[in-house]
Every structure is written in C-alpha cells, then in structure tokens.
C-alpha atoms as a PDB file:
ATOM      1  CA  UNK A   1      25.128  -8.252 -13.249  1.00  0.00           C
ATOM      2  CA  UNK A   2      27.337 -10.001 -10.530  1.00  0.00           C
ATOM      3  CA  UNK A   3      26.394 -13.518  -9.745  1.00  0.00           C
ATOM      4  CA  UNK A   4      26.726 -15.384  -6.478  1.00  0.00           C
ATOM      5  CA  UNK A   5      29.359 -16.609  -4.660  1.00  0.00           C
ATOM      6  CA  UNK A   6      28.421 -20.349  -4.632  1.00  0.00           C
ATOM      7  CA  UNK A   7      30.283 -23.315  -5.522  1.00  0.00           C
ATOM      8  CA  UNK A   8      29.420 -25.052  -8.821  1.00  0.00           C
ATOM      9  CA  UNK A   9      28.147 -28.176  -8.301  1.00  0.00           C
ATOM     10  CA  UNK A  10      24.506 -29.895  -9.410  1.00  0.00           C
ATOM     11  CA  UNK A  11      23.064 -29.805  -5.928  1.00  0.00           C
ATOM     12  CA  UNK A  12      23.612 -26.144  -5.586  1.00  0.00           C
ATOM     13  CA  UNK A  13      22.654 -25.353  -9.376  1.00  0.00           C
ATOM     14  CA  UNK A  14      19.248 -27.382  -8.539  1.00  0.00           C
ATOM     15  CA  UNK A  15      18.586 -25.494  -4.998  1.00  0.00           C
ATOM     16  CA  UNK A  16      19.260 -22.046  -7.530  1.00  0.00           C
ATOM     17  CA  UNK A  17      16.895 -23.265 -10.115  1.00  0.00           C
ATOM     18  CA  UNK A  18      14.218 -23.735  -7.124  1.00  0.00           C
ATOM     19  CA  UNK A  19      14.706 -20.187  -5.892  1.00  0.00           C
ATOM     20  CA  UNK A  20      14.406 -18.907  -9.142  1.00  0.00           C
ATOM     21  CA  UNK A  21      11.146 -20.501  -9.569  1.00  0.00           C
ATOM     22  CA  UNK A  22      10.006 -18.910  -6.278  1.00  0.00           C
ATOM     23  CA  UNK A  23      11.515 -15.495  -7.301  1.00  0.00           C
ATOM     24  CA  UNK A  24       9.294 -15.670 -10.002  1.00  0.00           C
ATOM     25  CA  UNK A  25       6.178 -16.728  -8.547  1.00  0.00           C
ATOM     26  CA  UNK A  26       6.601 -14.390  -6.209  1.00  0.00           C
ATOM     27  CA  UNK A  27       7.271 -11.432  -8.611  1.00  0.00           C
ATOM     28  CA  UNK A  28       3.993 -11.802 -10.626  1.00  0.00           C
ATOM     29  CA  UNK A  29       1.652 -12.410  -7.180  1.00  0.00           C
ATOM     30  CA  UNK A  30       4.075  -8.897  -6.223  1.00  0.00           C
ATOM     31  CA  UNK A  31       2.885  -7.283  -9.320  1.00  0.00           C
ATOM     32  CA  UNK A  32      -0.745  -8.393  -9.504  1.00  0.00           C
ATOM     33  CA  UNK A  33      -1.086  -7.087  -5.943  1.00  0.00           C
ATOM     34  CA  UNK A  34       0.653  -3.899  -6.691  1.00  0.00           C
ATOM     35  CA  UNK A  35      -1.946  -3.670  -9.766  1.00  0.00           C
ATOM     36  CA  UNK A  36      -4.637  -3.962  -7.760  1.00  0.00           C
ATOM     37  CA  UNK A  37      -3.818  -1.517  -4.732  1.00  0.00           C
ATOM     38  CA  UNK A  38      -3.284   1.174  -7.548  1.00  0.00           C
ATOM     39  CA  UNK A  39      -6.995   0.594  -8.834  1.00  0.00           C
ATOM     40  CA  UNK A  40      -7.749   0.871  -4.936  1.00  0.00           C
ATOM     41  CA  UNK A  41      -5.807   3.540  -4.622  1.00  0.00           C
ATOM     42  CA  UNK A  42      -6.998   5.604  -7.778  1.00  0.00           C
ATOM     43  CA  UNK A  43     -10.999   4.982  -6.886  1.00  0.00           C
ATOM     44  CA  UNK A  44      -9.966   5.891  -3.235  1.00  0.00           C
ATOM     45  CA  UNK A  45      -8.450   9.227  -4.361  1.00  0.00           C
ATOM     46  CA  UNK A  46     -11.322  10.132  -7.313  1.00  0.00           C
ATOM     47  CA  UNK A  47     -13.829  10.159  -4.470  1.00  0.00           C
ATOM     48  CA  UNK A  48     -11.476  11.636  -2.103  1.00  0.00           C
ATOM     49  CA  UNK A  49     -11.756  14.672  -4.287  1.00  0.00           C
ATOM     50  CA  UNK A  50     -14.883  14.647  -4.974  1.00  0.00           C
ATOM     51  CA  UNK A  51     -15.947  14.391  -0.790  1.00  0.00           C
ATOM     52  CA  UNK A  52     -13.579  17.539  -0.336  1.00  0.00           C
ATOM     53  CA  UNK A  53     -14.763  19.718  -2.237  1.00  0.00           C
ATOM     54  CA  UNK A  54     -18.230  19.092  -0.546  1.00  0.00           C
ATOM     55  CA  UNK A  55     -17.080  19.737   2.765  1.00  0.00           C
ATOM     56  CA  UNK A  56     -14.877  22.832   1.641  1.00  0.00           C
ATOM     57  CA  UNK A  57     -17.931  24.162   0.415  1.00  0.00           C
ATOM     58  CA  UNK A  58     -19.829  23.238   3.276  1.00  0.00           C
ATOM     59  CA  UNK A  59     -17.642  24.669   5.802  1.00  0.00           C
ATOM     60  CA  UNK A  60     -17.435  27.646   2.919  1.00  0.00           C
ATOM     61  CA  UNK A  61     -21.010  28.080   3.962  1.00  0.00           C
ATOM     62  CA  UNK A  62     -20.059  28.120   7.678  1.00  0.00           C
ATOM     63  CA  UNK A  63     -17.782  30.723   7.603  1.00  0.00           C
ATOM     64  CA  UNK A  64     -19.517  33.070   5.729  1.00  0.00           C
ATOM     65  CA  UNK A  65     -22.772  32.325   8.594  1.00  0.00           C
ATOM     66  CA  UNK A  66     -20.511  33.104  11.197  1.00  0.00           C
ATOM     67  CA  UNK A  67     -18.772  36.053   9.434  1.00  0.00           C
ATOM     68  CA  UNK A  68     -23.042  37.561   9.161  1.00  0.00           C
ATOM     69  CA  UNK A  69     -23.619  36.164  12.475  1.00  0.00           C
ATOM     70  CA  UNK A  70     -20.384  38.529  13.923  1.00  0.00           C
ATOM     71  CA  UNK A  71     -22.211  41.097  11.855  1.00  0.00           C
ATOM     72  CA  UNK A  72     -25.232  41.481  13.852  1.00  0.00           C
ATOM     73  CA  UNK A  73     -25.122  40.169  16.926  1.00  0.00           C
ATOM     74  CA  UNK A  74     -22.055  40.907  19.498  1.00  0.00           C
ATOM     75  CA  UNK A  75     -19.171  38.517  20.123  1.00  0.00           C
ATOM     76  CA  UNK A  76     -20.222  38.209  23.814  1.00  0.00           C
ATOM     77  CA  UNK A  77     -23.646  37.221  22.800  1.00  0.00           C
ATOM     78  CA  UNK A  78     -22.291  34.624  20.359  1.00  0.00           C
ATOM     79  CA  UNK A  79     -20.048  33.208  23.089  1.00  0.00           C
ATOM     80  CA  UNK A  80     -22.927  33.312  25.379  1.00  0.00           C
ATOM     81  CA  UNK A  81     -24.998  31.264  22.780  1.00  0.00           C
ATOM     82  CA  UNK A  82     -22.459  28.498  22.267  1.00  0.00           C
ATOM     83  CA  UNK A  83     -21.296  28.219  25.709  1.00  0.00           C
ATOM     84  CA  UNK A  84     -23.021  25.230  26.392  1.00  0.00           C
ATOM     85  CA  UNK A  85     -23.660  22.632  23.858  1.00  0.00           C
ATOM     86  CA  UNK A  86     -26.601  20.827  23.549  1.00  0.00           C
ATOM     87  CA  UNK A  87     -24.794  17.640  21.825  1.00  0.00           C
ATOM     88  CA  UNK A  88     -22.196  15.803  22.443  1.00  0.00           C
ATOM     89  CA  UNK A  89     -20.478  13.177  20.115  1.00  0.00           C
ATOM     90  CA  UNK A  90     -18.864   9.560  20.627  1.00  0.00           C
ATOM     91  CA  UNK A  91     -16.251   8.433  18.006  1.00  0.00           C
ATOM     92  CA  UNK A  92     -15.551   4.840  17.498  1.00  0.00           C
ATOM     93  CA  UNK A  93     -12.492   3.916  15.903  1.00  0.00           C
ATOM     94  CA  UNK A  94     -12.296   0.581  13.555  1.00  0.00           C
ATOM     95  CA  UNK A  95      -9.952  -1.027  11.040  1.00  0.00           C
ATOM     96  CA  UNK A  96     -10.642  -2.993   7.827  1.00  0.00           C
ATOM     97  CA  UNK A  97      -8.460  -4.598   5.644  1.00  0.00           C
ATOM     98  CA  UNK A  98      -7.996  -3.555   2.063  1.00  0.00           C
ATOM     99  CA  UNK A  99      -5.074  -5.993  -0.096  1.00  0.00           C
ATOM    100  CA  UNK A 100      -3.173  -6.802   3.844  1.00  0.00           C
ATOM    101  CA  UNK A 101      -3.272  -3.181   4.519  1.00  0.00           C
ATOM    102  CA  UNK A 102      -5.334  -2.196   7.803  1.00  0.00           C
ATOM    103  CA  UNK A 103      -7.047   1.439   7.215  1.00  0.00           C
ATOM    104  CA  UNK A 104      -9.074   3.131   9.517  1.00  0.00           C
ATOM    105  CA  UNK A 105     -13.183   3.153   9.747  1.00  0.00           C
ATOM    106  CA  UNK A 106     -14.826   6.097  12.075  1.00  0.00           C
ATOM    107  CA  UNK A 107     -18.156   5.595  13.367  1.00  0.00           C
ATOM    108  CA  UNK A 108     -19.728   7.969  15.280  1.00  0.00           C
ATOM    109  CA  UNK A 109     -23.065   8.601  18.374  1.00  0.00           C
ATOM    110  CA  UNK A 110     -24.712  11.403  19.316  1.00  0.00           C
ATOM    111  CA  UNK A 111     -25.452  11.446  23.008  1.00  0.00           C
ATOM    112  CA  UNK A 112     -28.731  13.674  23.095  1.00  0.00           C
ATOM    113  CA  UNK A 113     -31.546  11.354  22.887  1.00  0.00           C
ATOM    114  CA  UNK A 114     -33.123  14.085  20.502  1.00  0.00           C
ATOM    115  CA  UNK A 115     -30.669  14.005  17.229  1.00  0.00           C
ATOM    116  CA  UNK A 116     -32.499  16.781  15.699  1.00  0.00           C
ATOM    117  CA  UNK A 117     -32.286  19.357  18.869  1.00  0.00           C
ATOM    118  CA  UNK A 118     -29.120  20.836  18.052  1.00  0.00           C
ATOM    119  CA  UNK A 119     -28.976  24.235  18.926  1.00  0.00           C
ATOM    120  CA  UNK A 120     -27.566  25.106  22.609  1.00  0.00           C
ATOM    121  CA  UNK A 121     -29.823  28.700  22.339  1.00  0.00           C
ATOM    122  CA  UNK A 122     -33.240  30.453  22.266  1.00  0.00           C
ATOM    123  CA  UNK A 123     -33.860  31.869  18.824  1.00  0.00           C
ATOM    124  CA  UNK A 124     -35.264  35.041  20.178  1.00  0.00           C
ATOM    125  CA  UNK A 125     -32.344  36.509  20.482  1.00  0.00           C
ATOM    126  CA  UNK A 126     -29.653  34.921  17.909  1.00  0.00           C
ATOM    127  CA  UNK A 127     -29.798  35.788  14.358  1.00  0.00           C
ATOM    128  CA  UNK A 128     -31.203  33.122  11.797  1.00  0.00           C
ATOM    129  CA  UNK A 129     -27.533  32.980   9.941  1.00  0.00           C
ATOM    130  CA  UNK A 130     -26.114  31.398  13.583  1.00  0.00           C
ATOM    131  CA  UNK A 131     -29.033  29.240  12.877  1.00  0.00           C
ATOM    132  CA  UNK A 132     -27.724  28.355   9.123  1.00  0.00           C
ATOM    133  CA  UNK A 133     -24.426  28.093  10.245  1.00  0.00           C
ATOM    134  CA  UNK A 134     -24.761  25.492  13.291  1.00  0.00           C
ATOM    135  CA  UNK A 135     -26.931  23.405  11.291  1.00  0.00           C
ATOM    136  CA  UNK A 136     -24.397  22.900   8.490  1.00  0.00           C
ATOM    137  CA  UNK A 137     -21.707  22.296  10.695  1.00  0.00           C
ATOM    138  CA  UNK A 138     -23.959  19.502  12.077  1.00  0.00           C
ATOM    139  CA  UNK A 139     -24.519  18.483   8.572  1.00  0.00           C
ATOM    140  CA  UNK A 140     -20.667  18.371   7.708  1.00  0.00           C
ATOM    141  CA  UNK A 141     -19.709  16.441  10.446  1.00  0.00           C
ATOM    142  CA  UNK A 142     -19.937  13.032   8.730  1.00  0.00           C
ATOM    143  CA  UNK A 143     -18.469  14.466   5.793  1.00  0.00           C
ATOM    144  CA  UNK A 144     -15.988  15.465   7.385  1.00  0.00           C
ATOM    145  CA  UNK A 145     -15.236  11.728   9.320  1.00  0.00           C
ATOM    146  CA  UNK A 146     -15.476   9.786   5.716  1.00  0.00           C
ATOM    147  CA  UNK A 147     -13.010  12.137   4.295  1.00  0.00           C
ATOM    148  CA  UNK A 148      -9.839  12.050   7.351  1.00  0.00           C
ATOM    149  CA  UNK A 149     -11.352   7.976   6.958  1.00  0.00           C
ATOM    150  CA  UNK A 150     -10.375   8.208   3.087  1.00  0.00           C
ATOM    151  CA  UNK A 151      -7.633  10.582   3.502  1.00  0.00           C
ATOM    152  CA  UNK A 152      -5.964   8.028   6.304  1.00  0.00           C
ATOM    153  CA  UNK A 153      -6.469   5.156   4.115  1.00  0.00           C
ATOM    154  CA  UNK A 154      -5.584   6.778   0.980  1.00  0.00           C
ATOM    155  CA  UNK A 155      -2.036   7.464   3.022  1.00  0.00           C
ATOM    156  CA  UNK A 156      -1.470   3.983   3.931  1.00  0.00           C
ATOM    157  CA  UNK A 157      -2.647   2.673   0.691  1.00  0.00           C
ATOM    158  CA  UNK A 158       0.184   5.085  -0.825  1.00  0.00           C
ATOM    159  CA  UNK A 159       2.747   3.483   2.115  1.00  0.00           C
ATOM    160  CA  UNK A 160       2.237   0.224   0.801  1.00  0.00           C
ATOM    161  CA  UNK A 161       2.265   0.517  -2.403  1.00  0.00           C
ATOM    162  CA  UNK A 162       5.954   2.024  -2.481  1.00  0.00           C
ATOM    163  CA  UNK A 163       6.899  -1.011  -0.203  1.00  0.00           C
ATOM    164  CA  UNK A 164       5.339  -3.585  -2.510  1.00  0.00           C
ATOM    165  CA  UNK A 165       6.729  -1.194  -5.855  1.00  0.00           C
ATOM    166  CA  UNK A 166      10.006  -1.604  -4.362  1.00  0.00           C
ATOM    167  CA  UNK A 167       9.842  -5.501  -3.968  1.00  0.00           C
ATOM    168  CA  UNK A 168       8.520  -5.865  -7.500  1.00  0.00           C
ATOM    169  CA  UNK A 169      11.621  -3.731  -8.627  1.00  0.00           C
ATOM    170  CA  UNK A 170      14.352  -5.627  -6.228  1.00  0.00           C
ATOM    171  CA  UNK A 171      13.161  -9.213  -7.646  1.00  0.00           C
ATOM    172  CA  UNK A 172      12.745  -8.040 -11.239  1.00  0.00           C
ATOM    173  CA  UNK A 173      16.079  -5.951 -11.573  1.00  0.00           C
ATOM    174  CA  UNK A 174      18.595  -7.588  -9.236  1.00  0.00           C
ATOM    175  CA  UNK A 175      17.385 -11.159  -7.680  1.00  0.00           C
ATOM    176  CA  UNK A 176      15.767 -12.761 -10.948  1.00  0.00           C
ATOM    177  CA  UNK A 177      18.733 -11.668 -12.832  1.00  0.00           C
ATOM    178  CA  UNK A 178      21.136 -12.438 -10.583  1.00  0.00           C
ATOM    179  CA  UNK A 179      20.110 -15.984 -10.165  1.00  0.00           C
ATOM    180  CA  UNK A 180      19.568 -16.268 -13.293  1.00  0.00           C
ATOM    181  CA  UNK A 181      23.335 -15.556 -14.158  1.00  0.00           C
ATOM    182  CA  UNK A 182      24.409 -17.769 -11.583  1.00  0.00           C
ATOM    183  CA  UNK A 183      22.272 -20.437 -12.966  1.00  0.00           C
ATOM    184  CA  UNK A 184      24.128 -19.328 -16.445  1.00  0.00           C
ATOM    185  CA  UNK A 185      27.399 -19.722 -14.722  1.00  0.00           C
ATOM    186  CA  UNK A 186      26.786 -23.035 -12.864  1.00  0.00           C
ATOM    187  CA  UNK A 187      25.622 -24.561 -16.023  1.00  0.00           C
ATOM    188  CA  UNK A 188      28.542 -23.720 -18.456  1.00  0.00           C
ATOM    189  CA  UNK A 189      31.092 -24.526 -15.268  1.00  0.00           C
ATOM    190  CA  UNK A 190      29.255 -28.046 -14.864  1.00  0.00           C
ATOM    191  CA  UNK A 191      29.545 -28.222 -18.817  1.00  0.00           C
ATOM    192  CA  UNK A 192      33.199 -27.709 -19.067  1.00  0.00           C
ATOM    193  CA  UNK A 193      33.760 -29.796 -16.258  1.00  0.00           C
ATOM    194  CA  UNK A 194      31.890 -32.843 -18.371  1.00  0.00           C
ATOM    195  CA  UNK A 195      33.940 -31.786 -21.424  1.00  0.00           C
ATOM    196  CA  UNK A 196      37.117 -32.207 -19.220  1.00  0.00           C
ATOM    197  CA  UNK A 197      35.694 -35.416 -17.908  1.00  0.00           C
ATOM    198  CA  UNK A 198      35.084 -36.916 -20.809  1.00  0.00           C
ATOM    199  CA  UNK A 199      38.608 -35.613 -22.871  1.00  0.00           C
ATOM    200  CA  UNK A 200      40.486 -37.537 -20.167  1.00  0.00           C
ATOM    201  CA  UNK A 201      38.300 -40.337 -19.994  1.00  0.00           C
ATOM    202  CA  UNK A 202      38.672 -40.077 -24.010  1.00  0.00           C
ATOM    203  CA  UNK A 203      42.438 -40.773 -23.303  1.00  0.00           C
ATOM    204  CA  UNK A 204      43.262 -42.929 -20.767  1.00  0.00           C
ATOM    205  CA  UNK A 205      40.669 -45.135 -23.036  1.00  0.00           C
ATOM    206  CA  UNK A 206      43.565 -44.020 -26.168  1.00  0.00           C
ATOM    207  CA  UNK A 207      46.086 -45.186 -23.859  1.00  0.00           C
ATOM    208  CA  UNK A 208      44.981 -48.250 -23.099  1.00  0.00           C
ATOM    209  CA  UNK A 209      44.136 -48.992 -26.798  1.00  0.00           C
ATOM    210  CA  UNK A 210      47.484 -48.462 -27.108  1.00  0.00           C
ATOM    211  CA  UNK A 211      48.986 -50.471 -24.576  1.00  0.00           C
ATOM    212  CA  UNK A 212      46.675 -53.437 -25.194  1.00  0.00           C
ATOM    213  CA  UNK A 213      47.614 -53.057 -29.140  1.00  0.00           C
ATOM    214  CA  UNK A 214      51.202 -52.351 -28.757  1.00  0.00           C
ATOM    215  CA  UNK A 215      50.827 -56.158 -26.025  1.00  0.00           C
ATOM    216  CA  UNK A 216      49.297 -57.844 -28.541  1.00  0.00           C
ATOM    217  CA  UNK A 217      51.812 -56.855 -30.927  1.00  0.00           C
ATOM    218  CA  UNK A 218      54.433 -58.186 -28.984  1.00  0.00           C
END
C-alpha cells in the first residue's frame, strides 16, 4: 500500500491521526447505512414480486376477456364501445425519503363523480366478457401504480446502494490503510529522528565530559 506524500513532522502525523479517526467513523455510519438499505431493499423486492405476479395475472385475465370479447362481437363494435370513456384519471406524483434516497409515491383521482360507473357502453349489445374484462382493468389499475411506485424505488434503492458499497470499499481498502501506513511511516521517521537526537546529544555530552576531565586534569 503506498503512503502519502507528506512531510514527517508531529503536526502533520497528529492532523493524519485525526483523519483517520474520521475515516473510521465514517466507514462504520457507511456500512450501517449500507446494511440497512439492503434490508430496504430486500423487503422492497419480496413484495415487488409478490404485487407482479398479481397484476400479470390480472391483466392475464384481461387478455383472455378481450381475446372472447373479439370472439363474438366485431372489432368495429368493440371500437364503437370504447370510443368514449366514461372515466378519466388524475395522477399525482410525490416523493418520500427512504435512508437520503428520494423514491417516487403515485396517487391517483377519478374524475366521474360516480367511481363505480365505469363502462362507456349499453350492455345490450356488448358481450358480458367486455364486461369482465373492463372491470378488471379498472381493478388493476392501482396495482399496477404501487408496482412502477416499487419498481422505481426498488431502482434507486439499487443506485444507491452501489454508490454507498463503493464508499464503504474506497475507505476500507485504500484510505484507512493508506493513512494508516502513513501514520506507520511518520511514527518510525519521528522515532529515528529522536534516536538521532538523542545519539548526538549523547556525545557532545561525551565530549564535554571529556574536555572538562581532560581541564581538570591539567
């Protein structure tokens, strides 16, 4: 691991020791955050799959309606039938924040004033599967909001924890241990400069032991 080009001196070893400490600190708040957006993230997804397999079956149900629907009645009287919808649908658009990340929440209003009145035809001359099929596709529509809403967030949630995974990695395999090498390297350099303090400090005290003996001598 390379260390950093700094000089070796106490003031910068103590600054180094400081940002080590924050390093640190900051790597386990990192890492508890990161554990916690993957619990998020792993509840989000279970009932992600659970939600889309309820509207694939729903719409499932749809299809095969329509598909009867096609059967027995002609595709200009189907047109005819749907030409003109009797509902109409407002979506508002939200955020929330789950661990600093802003996901979406969809809320959505039905203009008629009558919720229930949702089919734009007579019934005398439609077929009772067009019936079945319009009223499940008015069923699915929530469904089908809360899962793009979990999808969306489930995508973001993914974003950010590959952002925050890649922090946790940076200060745990490069930053910690390069500081802490540098720290390492200050310390012995501050050391050996001591040692070389104190072995000529050592010596001139020799030499004048031995000038003030070899004085009194004389």
């Amino acid at each position: 691991m390379a260390i950093l080009r700094v000089n070796p001196t106490r003031m910068e070893l103590s600054r180094l020791k400081k940002r080590l400490q924050v390093a640190r600190r900051g790597h386990k708040l990192l890492k508890d955050k990161l554990d916690e957006l993957m619990k998020r993230f792993l509840e989000l997804i279970r009932k992600n799959k659970k939600l889309r397999e309820t509207v694939e079956k729903m719409l499932m149900d749809v299809h095969q309606n329509f598909v009867i629907a096609r059967a027995v009645m002609s595709s200009e009287g189907i047109e005819a039938a749907l030409m003109l919808p009797k509902q109409s649908i407002s979506l508002d658009v939200s955020t929330k924040n789950i661990m600093s990340v802003d996901v979406p929440v969809l809320d959505y209003k039905t203009t008629a004033s009558d919720g229930g009145d949702i089919y734009p035809y007579g019934f005398a001359t439609t077929s009772s599967e067009l019936d079945g099929a319009i009223s499940t596709l008015s069923k699915v529509l929530p469904f089908m909001l809360d899962l793009a809403q979990m999808e969306k967030s489930s995508q973001l949630l993914a974003q950010e924890i590959e952002k925050t995974r890649r922090r946790v990695n940076a200060l745990e395999h490069v930053m910690i241990p390069q500081l802490t090498e540098t720290i390492k390297y200050i310390t012995m350099k501050l050391d050996e400069i001591e040692r070389g303090n104190l072995t000529r400090l050592m010596k001139v005290k020799d030499m004048m032991l031995e000038k003030a003996y070899n004085y009194s001598e004389k």
